[in-house]
PDB file of N, CA and C in Angstrom:
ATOM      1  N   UNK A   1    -106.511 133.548-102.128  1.00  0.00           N
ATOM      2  CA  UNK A   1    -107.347 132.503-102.666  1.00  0.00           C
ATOM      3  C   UNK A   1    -107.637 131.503-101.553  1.00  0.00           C
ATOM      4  N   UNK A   2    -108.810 131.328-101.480  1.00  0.00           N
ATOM      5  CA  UNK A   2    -109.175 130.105-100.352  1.00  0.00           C
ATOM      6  C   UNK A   2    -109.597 128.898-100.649  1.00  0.00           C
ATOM      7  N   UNK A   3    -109.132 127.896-100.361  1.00  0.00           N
ATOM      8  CA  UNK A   3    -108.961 126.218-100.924  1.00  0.00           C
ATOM      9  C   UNK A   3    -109.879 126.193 -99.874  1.00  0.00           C
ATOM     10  N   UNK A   4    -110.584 124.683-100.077  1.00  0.00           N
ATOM     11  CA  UNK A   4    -111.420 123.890 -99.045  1.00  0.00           C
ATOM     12  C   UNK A   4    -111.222 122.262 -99.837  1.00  0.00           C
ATOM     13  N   UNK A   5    -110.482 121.527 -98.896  1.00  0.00           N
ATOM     14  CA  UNK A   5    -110.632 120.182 -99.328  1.00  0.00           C
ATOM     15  C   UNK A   5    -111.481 119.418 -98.613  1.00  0.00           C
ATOM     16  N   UNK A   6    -112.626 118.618 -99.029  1.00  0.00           N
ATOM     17  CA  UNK A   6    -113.688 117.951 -97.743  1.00  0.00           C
ATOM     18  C   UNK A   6    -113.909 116.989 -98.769  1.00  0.00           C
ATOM     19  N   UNK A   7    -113.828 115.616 -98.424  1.00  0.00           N
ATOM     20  CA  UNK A   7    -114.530 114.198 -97.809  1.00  0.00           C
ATOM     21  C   UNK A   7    -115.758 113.887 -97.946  1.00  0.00           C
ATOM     22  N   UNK A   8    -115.825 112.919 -98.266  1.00  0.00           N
ATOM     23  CA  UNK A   8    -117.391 112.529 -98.070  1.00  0.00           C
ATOM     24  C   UNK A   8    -117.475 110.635 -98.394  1.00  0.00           C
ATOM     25  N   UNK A   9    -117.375 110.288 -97.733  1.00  0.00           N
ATOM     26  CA  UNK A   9    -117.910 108.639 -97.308  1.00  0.00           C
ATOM     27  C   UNK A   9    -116.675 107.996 -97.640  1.00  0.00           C
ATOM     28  N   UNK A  10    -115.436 108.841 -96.860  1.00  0.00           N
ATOM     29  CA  UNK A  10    -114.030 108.367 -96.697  1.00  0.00           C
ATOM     30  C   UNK A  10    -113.264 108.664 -95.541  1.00  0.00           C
ATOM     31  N   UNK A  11    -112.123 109.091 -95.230  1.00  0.00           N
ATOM     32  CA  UNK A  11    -111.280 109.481 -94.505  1.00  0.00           C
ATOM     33  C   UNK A  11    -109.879 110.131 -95.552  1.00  0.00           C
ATOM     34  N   UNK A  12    -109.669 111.449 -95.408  1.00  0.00           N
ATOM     35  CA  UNK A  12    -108.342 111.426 -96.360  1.00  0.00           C
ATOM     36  C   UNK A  12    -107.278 111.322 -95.304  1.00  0.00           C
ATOM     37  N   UNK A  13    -105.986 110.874 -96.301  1.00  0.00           N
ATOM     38  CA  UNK A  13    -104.501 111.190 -95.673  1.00  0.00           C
ATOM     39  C   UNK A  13    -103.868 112.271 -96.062  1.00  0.00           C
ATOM     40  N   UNK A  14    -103.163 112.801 -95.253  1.00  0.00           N
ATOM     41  CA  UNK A  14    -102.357 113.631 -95.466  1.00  0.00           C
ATOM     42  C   UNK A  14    -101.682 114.035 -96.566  1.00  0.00           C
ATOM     43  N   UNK A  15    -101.210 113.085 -96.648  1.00  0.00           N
ATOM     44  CA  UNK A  15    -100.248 113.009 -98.007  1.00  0.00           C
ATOM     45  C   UNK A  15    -101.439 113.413 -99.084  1.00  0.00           C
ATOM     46  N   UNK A  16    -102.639 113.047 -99.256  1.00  0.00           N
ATOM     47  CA  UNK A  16    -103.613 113.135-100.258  1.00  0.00           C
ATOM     48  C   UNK A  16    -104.625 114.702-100.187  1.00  0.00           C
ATOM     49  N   UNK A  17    -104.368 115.434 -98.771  1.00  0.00           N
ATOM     50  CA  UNK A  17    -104.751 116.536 -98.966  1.00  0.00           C
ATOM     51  C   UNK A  17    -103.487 117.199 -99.128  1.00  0.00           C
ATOM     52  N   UNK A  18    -102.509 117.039 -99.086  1.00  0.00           N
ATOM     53  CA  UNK A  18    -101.434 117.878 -99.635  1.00  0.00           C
ATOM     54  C   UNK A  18    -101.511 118.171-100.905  1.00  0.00           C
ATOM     55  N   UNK A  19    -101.001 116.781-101.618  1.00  0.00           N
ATOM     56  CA  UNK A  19    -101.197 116.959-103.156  1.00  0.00           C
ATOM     57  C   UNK A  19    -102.648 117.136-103.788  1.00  0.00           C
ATOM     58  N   UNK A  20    -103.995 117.301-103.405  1.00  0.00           N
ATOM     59  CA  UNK A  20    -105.074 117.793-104.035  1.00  0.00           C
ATOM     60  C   UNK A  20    -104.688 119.741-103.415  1.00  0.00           C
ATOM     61  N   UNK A  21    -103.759 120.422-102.625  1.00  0.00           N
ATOM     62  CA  UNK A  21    -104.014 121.559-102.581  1.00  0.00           C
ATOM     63  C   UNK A  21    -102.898 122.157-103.083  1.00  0.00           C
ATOM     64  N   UNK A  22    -101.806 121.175-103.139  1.00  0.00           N
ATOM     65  CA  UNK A  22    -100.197 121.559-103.890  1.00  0.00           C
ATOM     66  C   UNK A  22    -101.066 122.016-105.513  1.00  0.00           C
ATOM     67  N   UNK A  23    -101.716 120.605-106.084  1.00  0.00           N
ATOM     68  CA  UNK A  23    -102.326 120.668-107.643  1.00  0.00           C
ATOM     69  C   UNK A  23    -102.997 121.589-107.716  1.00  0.00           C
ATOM     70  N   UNK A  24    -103.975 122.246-107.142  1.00  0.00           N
ATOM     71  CA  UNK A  24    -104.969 123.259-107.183  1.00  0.00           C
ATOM     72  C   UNK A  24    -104.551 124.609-107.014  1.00  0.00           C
ATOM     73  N   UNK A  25    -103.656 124.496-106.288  1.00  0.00           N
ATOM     74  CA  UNK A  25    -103.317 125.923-105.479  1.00  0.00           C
ATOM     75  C   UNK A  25    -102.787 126.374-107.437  1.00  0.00           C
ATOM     76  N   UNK A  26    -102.401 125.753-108.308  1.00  0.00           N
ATOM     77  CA  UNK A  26    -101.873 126.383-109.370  1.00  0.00           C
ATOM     78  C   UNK A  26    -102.861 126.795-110.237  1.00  0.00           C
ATOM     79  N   UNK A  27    -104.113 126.578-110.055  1.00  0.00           N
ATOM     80  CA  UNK A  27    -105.114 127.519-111.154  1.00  0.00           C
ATOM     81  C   UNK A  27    -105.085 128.713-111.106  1.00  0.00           C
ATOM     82  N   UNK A  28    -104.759 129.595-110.491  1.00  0.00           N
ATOM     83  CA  UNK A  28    -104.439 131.084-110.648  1.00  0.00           C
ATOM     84  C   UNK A  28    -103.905 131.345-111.988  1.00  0.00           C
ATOM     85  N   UNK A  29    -102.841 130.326-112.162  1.00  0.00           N
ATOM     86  CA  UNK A  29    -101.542 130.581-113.041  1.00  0.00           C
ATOM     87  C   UNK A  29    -102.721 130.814-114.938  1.00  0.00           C
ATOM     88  N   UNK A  30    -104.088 130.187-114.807  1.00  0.00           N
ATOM     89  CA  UNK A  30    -104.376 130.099-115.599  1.00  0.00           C
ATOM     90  C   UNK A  30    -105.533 130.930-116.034  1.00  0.00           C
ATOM     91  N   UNK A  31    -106.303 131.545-115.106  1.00  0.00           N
ATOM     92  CA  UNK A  31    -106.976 132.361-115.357  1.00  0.00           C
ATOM     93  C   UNK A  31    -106.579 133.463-113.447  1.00  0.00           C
ATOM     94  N   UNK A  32    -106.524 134.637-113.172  1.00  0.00           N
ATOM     95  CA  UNK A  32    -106.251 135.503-112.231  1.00  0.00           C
ATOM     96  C   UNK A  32    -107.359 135.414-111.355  1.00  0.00           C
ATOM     97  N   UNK A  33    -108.565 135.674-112.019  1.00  0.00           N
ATOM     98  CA  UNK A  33    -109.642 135.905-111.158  1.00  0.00           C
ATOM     99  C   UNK A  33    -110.299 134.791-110.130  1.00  0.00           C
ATOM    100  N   UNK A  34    -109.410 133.865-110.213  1.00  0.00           N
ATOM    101  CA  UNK A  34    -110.241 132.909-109.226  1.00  0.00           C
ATOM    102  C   UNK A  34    -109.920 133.153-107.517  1.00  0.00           C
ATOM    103  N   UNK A  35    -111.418 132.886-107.462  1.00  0.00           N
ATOM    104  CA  UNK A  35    -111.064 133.221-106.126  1.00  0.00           C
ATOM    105  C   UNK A  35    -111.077 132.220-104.682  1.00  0.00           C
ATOM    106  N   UNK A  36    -112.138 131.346-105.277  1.00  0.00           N
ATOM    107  CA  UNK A  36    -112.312 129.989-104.287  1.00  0.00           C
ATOM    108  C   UNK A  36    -112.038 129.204-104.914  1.00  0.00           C
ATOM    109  N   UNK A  37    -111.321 127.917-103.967  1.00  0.00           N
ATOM    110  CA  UNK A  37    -111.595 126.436-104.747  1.00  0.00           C
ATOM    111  C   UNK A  37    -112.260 125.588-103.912  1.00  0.00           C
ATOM    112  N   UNK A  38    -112.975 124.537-104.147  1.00  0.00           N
ATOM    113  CA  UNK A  38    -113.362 123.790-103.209  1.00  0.00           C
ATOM    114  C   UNK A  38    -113.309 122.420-104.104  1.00  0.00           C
ATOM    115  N   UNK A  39    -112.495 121.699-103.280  1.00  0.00           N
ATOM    116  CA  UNK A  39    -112.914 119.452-103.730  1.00  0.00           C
ATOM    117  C   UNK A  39    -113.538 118.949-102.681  1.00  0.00           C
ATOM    118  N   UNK A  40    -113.881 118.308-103.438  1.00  0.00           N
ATOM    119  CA  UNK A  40    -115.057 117.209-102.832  1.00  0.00           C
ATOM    120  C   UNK A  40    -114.562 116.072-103.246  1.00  0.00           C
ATOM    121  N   UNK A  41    -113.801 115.163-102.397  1.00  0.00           N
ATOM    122  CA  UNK A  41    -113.386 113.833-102.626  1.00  0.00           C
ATOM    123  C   UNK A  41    -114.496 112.618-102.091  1.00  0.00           C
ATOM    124  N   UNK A  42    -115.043 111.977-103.159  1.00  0.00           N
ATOM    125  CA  UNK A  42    -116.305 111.373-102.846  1.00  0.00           C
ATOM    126  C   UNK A  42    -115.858 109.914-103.030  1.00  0.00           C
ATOM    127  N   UNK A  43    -116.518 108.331-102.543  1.00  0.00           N
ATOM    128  CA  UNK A  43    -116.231 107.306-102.560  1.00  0.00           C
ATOM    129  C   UNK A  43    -117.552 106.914-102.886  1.00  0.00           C
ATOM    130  N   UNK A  44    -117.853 106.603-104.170  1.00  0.00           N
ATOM    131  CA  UNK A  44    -119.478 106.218-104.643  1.00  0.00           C
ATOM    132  C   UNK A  44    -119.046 104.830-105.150  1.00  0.00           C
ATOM    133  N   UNK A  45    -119.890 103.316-104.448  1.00  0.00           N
ATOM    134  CA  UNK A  45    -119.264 102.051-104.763  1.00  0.00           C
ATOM    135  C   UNK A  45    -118.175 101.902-104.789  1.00  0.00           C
ATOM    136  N   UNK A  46    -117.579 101.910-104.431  1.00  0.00           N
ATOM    137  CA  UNK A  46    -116.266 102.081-103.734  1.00  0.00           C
ATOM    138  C   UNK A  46    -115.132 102.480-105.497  1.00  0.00           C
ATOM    139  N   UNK A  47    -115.673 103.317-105.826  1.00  0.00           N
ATOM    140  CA  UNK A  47    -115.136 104.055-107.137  1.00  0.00           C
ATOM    141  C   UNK A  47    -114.783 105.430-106.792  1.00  0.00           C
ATOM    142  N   UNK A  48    -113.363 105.924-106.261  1.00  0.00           N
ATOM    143  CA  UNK A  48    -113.541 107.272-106.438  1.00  0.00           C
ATOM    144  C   UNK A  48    -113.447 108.395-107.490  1.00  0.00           C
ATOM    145  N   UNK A  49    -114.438 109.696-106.599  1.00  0.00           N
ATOM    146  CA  UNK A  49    -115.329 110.636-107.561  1.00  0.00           C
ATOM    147  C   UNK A  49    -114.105 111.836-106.776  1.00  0.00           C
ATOM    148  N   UNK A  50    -113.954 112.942-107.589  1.00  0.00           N
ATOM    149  CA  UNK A  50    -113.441 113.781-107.214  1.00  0.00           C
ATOM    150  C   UNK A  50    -114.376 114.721-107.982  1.00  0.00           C
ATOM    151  N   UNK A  51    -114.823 116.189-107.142  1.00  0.00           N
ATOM    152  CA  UNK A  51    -115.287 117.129-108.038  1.00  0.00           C
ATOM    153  C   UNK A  51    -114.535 118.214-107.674  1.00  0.00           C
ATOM    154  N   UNK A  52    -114.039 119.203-108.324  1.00  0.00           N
ATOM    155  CA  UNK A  52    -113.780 120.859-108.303  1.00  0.00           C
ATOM    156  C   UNK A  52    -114.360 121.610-108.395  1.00  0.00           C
ATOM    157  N   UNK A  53    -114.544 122.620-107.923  1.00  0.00           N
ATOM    158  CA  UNK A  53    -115.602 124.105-108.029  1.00  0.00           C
ATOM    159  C   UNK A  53    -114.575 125.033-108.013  1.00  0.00           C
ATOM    160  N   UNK A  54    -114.557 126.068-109.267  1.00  0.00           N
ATOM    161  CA  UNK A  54    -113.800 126.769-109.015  1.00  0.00           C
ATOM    162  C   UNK A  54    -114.817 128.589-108.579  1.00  0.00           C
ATOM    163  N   UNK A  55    -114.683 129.291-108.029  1.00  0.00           N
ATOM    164  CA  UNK A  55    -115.446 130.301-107.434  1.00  0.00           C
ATOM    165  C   UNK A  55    -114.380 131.774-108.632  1.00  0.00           C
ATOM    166  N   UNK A  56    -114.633 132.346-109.145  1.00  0.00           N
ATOM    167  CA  UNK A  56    -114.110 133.264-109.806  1.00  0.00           C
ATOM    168  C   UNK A  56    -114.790 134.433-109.585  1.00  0.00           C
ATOM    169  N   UNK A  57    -114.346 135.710-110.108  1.00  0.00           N
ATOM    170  CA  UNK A  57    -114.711 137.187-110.067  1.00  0.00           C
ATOM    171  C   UNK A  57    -116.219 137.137-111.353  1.00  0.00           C
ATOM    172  N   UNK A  58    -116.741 138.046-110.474  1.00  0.00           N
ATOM    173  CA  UNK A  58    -118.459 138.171-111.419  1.00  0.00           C
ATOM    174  C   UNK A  58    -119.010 137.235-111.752  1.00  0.00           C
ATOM    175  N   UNK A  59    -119.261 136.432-110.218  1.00  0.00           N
ATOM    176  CA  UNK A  59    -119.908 135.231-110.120  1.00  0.00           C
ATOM    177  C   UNK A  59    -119.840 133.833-111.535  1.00  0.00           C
ATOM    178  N   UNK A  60    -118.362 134.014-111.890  1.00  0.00           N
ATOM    179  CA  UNK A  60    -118.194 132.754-112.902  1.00  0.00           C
ATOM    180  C   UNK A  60    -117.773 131.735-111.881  1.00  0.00           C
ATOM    181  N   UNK A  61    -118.918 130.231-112.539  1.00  0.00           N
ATOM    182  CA  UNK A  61    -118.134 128.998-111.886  1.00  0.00           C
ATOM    183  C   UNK A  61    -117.682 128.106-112.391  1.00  0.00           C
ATOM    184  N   UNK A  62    -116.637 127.419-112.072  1.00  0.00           N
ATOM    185  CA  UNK A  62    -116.169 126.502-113.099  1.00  0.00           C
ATOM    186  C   UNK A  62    -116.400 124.890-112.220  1.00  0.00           C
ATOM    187  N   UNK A  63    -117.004 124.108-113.106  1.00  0.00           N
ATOM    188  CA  UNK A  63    -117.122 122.611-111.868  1.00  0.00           C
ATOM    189  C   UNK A  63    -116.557 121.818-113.137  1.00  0.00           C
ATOM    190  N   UNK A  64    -115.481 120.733-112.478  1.00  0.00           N
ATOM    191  CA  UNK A  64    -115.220 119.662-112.936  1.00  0.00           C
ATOM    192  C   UNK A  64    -115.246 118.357-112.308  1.00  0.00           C
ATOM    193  N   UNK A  65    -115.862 117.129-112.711  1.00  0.00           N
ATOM    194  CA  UNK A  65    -116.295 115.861-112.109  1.00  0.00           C
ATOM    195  C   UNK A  65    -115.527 115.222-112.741  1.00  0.00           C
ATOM    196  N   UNK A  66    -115.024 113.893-112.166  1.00  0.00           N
ATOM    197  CA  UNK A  66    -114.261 112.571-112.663  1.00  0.00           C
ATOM    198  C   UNK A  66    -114.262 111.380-111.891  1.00  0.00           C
ATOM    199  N   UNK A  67    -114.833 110.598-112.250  1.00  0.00           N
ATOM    200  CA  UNK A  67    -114.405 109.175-111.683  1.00  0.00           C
ATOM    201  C   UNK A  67    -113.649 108.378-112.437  1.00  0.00           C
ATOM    202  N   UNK A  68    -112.964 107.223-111.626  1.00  0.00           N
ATOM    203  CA  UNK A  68    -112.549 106.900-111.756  1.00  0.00           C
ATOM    204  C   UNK A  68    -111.782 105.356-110.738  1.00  0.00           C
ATOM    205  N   UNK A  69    -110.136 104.812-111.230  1.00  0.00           N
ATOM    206  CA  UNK A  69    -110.274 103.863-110.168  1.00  0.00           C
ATOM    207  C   UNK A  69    -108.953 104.197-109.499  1.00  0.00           C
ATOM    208  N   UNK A  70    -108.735 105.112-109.255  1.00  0.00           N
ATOM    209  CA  UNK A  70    -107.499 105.759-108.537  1.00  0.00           C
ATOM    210  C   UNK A  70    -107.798 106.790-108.133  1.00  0.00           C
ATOM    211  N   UNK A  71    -107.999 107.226-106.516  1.00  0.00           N
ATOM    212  CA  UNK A  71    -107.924 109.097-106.600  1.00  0.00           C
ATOM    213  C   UNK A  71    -106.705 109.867-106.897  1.00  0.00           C
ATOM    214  N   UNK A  72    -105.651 109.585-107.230  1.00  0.00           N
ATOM    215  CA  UNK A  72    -104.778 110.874-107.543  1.00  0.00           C
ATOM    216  C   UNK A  72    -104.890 110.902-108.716  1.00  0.00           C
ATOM    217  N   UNK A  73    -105.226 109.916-109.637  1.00  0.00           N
ATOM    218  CA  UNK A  73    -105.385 109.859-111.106  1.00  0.00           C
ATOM    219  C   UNK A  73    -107.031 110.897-111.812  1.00  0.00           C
ATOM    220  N   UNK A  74    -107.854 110.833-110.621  1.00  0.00           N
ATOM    221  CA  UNK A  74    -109.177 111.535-110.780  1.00  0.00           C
ATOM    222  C   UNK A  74    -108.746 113.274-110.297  1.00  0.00           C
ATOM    223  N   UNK A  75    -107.973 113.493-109.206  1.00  0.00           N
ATOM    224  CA  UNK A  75    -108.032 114.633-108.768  1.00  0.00           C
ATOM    225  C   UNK A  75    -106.886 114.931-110.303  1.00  0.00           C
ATOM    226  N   UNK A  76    -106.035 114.846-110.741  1.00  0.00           N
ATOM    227  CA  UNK A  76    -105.344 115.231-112.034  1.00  0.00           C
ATOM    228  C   UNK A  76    -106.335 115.622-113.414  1.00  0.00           C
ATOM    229  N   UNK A  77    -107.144 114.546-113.218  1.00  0.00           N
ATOM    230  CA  UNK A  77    -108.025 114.618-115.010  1.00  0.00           C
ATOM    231  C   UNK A  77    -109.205 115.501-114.485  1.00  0.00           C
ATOM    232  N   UNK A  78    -110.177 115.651-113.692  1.00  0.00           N
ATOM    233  CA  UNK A  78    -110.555 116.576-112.688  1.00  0.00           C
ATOM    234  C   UNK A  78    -110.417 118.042-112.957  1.00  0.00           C
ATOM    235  N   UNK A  79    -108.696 117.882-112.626  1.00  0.00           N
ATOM    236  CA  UNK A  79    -108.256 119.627-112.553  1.00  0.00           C
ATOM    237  C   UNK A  79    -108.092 119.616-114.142  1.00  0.00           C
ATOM    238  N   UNK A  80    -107.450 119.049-114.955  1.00  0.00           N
ATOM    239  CA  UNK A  80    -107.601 119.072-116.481  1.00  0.00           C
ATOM    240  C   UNK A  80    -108.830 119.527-117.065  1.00  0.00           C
ATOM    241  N   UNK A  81    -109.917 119.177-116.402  1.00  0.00           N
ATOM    242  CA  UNK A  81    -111.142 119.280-116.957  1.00  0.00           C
ATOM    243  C   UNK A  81    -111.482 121.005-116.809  1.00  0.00           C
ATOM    244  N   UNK A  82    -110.955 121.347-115.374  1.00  0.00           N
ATOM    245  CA  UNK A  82    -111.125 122.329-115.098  1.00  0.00           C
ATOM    246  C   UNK A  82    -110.286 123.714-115.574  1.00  0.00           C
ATOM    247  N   UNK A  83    -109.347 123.224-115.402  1.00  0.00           N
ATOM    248  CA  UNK A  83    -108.381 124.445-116.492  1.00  0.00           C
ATOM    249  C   UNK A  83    -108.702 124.272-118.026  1.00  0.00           C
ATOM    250  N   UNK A  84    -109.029 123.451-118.909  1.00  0.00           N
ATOM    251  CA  UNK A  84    -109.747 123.919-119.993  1.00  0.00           C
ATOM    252  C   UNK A  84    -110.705 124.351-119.961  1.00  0.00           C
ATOM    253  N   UNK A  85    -111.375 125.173-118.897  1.00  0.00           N
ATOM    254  CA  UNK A  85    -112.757 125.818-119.069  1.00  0.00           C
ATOM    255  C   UNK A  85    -112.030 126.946-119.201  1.00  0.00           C
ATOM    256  N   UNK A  86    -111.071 127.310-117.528  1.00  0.00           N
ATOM    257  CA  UNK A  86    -110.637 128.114-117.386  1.00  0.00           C
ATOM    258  C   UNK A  86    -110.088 129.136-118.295  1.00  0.00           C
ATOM    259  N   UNK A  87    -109.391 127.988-119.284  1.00  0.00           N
ATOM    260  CA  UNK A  87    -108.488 128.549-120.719  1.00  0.00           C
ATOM    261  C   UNK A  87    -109.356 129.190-121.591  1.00  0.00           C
ATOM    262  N   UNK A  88    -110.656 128.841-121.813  1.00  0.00           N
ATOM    263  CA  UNK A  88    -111.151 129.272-122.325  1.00  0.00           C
ATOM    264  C   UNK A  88    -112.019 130.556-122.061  1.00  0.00           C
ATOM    265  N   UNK A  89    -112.318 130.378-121.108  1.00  0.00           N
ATOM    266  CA  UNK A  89    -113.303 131.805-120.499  1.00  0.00           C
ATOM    267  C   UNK A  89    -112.318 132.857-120.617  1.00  0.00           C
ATOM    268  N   UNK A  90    -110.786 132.465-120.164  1.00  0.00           N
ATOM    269  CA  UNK A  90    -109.486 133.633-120.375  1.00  0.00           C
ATOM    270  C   UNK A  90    -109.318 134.054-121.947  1.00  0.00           C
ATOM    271  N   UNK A  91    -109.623 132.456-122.940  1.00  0.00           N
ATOM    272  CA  UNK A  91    -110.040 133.293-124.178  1.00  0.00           C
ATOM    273  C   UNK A  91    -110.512 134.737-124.763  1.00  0.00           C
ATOM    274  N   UNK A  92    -112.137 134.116-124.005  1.00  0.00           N
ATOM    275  CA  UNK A  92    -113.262 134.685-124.269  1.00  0.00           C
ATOM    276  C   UNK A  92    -113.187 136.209-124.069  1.00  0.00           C
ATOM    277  N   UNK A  93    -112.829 136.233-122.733  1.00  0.00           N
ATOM    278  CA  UNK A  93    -112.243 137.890-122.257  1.00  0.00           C
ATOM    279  C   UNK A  93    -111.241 138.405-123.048  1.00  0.00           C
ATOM    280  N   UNK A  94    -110.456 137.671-123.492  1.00  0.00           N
ATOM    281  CA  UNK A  94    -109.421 138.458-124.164  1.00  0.00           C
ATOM    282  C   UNK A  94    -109.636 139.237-125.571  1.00  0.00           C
ATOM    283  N   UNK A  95    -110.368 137.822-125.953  1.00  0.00           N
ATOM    284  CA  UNK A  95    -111.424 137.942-127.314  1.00  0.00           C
ATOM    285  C   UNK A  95    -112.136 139.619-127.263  1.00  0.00           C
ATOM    286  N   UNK A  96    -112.908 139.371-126.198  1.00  0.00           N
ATOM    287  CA  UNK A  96    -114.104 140.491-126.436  1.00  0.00           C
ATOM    288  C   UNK A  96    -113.381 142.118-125.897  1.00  0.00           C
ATOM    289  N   UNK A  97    -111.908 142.277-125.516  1.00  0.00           N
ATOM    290  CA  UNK A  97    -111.087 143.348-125.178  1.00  0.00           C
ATOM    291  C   UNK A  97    -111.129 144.550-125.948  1.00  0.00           C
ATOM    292  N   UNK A  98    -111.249 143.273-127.576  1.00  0.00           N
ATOM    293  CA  UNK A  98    -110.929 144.558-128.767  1.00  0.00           C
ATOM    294  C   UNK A  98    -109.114 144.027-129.490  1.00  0.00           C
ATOM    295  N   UNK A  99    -109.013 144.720-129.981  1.00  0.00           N
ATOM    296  CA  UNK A  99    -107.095 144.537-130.665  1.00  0.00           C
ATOM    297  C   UNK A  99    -106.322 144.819-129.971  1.00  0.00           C
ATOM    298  N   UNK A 100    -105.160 144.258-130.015  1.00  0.00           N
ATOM    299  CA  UNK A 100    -104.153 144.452-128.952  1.00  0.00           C
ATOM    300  C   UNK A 100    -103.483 145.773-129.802  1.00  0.00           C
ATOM    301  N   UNK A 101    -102.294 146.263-128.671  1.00  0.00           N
ATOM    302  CA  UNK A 101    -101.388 147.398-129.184  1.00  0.00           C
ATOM    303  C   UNK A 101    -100.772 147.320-130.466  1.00  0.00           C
ATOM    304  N   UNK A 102    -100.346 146.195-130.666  1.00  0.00           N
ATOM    305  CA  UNK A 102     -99.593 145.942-132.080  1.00  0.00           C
ATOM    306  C   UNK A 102    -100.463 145.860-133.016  1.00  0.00           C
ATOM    307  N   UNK A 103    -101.587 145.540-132.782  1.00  0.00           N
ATOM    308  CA  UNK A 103    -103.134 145.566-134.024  1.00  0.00           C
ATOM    309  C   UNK A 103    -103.329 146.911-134.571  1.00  0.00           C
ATOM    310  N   UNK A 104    -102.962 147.747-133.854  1.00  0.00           N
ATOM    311  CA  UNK A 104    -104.044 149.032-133.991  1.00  0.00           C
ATOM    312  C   UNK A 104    -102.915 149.811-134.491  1.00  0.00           C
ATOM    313  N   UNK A 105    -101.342 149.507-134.443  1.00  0.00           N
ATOM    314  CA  UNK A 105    -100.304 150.706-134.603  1.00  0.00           C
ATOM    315  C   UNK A 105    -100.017 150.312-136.231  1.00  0.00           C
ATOM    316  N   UNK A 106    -100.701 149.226-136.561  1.00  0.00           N
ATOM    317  CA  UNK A 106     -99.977 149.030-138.064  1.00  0.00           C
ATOM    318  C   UNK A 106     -99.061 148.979-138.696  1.00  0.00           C
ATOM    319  N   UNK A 107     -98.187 147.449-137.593  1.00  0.00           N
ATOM    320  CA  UNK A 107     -97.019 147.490-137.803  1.00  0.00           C
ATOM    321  C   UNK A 107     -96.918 146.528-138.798  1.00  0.00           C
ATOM    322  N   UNK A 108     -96.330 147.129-140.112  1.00  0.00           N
ATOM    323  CA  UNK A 108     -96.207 146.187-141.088  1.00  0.00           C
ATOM    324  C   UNK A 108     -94.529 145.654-141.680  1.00  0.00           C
ATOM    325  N   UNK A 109     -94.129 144.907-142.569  1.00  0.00           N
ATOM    326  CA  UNK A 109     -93.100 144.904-142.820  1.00  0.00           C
ATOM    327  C   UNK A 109     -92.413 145.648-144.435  1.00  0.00           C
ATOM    328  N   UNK A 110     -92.845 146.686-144.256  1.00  0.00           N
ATOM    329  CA  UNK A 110     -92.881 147.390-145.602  1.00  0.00           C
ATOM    330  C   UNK A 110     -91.333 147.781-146.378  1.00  0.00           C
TER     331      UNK A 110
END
């Protein structure tokens, strides 16, 4: 999986690209297929914007935006925004699979 953390009308610290790639690096855990991430840590009026892009298998994308008046508090609600898509598209697939093994064997309690 390939992260990209980039800046835009700031300077980050260290400490602040750590924890935006420590937090991110865990979306796998929620859907498999992802394959890129990219943030964009933005300073619009001096309010920071954090966005996510998540890059997944068969061209799915997932983007989440947040401002706010803290960036570690934006890169958190951000990735929140973004793993409930995630959760759901993992739904969706699971949804459209068909019945699981235990559906189809008719296991009842007779």
């Amino acid at each position: 999986m390939n992260i990209v953390v980039k800046a835009r009308h700031m300077d980050t610290t260290e400490a602040l690209r750590k924890y935006v790639e420590s937090k991110v690096s865990r979306l796998p855990r929620f859907y498999d297929n992802v394959q890129s991430i990219e943030v964009i840590l933005d300073m619009e009026a001096d309010r920071p914007v954090v966005e996510i892009v998540a890059q997944a298998s068969r061209k799915h994308t997932f983007v989440g935006t947040h401002r706010g008046e803290n960036m570690y508090a934006c890169v958190d609600e951000c990735l929140d925004k973004v793993v409930e898509q995630l959760r759901r598209h993992k739904d969706k697939v699971r949804d459209r699979q068909g019945p699981g093994l235990n559906d189809t064997m008719g296991t009842s309690a007779s």
